[in-house]
C-alpha atoms as a PDB file:
ATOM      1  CA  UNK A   1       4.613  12.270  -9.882  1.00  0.00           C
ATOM      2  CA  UNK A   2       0.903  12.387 -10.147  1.00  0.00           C
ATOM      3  CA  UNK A   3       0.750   8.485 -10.479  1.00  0.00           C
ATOM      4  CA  UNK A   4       3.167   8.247  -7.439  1.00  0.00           C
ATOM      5  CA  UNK A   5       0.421  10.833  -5.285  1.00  0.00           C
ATOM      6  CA  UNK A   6      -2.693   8.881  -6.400  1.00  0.00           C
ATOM      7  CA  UNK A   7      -0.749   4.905  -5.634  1.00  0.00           C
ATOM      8  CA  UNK A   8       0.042   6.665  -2.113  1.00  0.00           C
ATOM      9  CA  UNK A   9      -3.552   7.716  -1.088  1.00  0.00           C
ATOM     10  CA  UNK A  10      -4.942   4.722  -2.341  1.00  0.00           C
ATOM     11  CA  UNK A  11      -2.830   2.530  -0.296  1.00  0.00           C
ATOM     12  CA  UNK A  12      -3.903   4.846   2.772  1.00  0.00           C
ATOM     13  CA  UNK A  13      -7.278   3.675   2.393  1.00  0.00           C
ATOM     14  CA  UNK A  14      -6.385   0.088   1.466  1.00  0.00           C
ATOM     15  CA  UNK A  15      -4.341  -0.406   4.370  1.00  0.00           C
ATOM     16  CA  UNK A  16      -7.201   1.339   6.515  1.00  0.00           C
ATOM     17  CA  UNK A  17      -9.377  -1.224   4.745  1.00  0.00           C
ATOM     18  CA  UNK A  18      -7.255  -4.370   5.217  1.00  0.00           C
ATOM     19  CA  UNK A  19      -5.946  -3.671   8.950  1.00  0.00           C
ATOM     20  CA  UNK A  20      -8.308  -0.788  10.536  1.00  0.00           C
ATOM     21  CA  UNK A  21     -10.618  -3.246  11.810  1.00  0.00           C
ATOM     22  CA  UNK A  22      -8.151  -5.119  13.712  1.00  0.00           C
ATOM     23  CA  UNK A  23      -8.920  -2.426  16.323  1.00  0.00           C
ATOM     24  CA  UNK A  24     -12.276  -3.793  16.654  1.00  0.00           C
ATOM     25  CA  UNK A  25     -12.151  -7.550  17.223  1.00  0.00           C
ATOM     26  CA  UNK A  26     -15.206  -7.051  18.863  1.00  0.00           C
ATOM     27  CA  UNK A  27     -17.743  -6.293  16.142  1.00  0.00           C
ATOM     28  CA  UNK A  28     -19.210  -8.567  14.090  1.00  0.00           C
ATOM     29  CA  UNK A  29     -16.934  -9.946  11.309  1.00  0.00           C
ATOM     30  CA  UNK A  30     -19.619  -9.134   8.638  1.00  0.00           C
ATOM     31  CA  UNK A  31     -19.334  -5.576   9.760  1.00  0.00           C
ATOM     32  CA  UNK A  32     -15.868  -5.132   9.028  1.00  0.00           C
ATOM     33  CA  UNK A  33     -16.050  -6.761   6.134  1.00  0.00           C
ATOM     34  CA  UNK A  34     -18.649  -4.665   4.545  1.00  0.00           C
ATOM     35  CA  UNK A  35     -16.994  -1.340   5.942  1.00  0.00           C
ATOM     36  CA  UNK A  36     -13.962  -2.345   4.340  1.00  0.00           C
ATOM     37  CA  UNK A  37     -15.377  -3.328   1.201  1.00  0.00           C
ATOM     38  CA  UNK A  38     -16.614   0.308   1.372  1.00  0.00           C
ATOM     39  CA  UNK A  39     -13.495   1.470   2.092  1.00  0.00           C
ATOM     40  CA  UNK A  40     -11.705  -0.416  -0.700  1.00  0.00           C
ATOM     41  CA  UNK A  41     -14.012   0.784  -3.431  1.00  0.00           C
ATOM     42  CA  UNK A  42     -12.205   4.314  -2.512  1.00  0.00           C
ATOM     43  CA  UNK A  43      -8.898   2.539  -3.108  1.00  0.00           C
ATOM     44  CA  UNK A  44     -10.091   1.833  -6.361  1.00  0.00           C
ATOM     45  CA  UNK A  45     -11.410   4.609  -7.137  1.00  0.00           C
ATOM     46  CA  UNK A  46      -7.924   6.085  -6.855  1.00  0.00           C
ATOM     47  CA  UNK A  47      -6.046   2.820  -8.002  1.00  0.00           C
ATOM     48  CA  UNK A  48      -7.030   2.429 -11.285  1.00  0.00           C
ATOM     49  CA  UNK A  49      -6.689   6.083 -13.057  1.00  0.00           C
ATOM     50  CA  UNK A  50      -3.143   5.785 -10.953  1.00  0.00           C
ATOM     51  CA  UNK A  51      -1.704   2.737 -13.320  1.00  0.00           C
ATOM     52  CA  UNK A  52      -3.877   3.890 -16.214  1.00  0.00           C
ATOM     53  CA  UNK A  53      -1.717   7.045 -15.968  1.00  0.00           C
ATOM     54  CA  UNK A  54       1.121   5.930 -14.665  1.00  0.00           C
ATOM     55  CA  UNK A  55       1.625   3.080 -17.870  1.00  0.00           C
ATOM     56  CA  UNK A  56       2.265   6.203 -19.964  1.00  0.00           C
ATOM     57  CA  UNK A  57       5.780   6.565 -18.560  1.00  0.00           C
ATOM     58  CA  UNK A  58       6.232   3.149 -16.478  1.00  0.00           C
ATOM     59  CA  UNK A  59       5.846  -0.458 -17.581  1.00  0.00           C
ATOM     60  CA  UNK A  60       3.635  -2.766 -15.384  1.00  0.00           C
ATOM     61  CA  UNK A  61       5.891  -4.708 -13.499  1.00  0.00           C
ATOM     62  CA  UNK A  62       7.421  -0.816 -12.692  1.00  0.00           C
ATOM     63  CA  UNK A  63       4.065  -0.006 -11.686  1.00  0.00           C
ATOM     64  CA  UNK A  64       3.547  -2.749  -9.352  1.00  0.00           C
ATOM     65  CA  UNK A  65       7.310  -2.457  -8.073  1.00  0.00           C
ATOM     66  CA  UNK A  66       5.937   1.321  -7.185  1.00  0.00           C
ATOM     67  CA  UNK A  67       3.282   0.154  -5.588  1.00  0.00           C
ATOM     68  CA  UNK A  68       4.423  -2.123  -3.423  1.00  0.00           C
ATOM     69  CA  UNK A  69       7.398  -0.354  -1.893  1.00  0.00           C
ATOM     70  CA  UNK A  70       4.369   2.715  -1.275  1.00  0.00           C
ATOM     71  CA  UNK A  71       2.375  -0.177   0.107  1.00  0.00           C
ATOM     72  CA  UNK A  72       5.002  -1.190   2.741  1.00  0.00           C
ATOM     73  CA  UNK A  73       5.729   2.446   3.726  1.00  0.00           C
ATOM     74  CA  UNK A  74       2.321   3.577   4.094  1.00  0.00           C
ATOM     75  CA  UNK A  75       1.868  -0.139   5.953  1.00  0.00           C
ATOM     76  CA  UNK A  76       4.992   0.689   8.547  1.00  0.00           C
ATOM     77  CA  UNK A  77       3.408   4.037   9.081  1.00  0.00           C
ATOM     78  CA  UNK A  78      -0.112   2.486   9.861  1.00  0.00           C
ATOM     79  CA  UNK A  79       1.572   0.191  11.769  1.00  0.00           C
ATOM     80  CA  UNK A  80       3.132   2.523  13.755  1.00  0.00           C
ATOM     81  CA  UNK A  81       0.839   5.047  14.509  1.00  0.00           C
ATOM     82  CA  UNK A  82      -2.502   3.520  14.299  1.00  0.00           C
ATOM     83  CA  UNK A  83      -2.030  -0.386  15.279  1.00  0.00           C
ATOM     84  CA  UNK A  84       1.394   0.667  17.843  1.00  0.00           C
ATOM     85  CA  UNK A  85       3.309  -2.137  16.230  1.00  0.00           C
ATOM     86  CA  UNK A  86       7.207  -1.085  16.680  1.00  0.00           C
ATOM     87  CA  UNK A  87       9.209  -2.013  13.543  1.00  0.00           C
ATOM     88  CA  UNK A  88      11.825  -4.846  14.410  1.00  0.00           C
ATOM     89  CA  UNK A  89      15.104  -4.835  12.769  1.00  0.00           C
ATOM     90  CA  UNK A  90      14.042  -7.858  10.704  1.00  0.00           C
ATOM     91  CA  UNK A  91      11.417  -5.816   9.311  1.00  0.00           C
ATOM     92  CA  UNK A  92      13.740  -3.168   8.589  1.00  0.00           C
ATOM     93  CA  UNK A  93      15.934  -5.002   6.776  1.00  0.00           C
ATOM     94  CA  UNK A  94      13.684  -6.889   4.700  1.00  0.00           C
ATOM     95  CA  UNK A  95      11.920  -3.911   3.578  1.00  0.00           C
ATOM     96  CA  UNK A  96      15.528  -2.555   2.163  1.00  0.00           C
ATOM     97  CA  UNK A  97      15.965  -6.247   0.214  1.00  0.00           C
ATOM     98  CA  UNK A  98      12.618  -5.115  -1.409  1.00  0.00           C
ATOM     99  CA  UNK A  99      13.854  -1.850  -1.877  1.00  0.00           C
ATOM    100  CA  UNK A 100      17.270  -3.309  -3.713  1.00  0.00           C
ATOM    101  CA  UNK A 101      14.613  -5.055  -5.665  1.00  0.00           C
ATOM    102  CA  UNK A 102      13.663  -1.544  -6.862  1.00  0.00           C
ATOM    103  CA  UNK A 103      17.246  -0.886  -7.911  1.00  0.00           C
ATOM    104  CA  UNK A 104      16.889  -3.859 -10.229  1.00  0.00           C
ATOM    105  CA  UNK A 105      13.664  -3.295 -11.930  1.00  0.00           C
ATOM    106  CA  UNK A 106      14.670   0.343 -12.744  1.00  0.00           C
ATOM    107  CA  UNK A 107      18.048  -0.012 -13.729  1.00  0.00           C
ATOM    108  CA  UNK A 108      18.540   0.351 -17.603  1.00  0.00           C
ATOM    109  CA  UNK A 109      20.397  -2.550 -18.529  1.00  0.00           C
END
């Protein structure tokens, strides 16, 4: 659970990082590039003790599978809220493909 909390609040700040600045097309581009940068390294910081903990109990590709279903709800979210991009049903549904994909990877075979 603890490597599920830290995945989630790092993708908070990546996705701040990767899509905040679309906000403000008006700055400079080296400005959002260098607050972003800033903002990744916060990402990080919470990224990498996440998969070193979290390969303990899950493999890698089970870590990245975790991650990017987080990554796509915390994304819709941002989306959402932040950016006022609606989800269209396409969206929808491709996000549950990705989420079968989950099914796969974590089924005991």
């Amino acid at each position: 659970m603890r490597t599920v909390v830290l995945l989630t609040r790092s993708n908070i700040f990546m996705t701040i990082a990767w899509y905040g600045h679309l906000k403000y097309k008006g700055s400079p581009l080296w400005q959002a590039v260098l607050v972003s940068w800033g903002i990744a390294f916060l990402e990080y910081c919470l990224q990498v003790p996440a998969n070193r903990l979290g390969h303990y109990q899950f493999s890698a590709a089970q870590l990245r599978t975790i991650q990017e279903v987080i990554r796509l709800a915390v994304f819709c979210i941002f989306s959402g809220l932040y950016l006022k991009e609606g989800l269209r049903w396409n969206y929808v549904v491709g996000f549950l493909m990705i989420v079968g994909a989950v099914v796969f990877i974590f089924k005991k075979w």
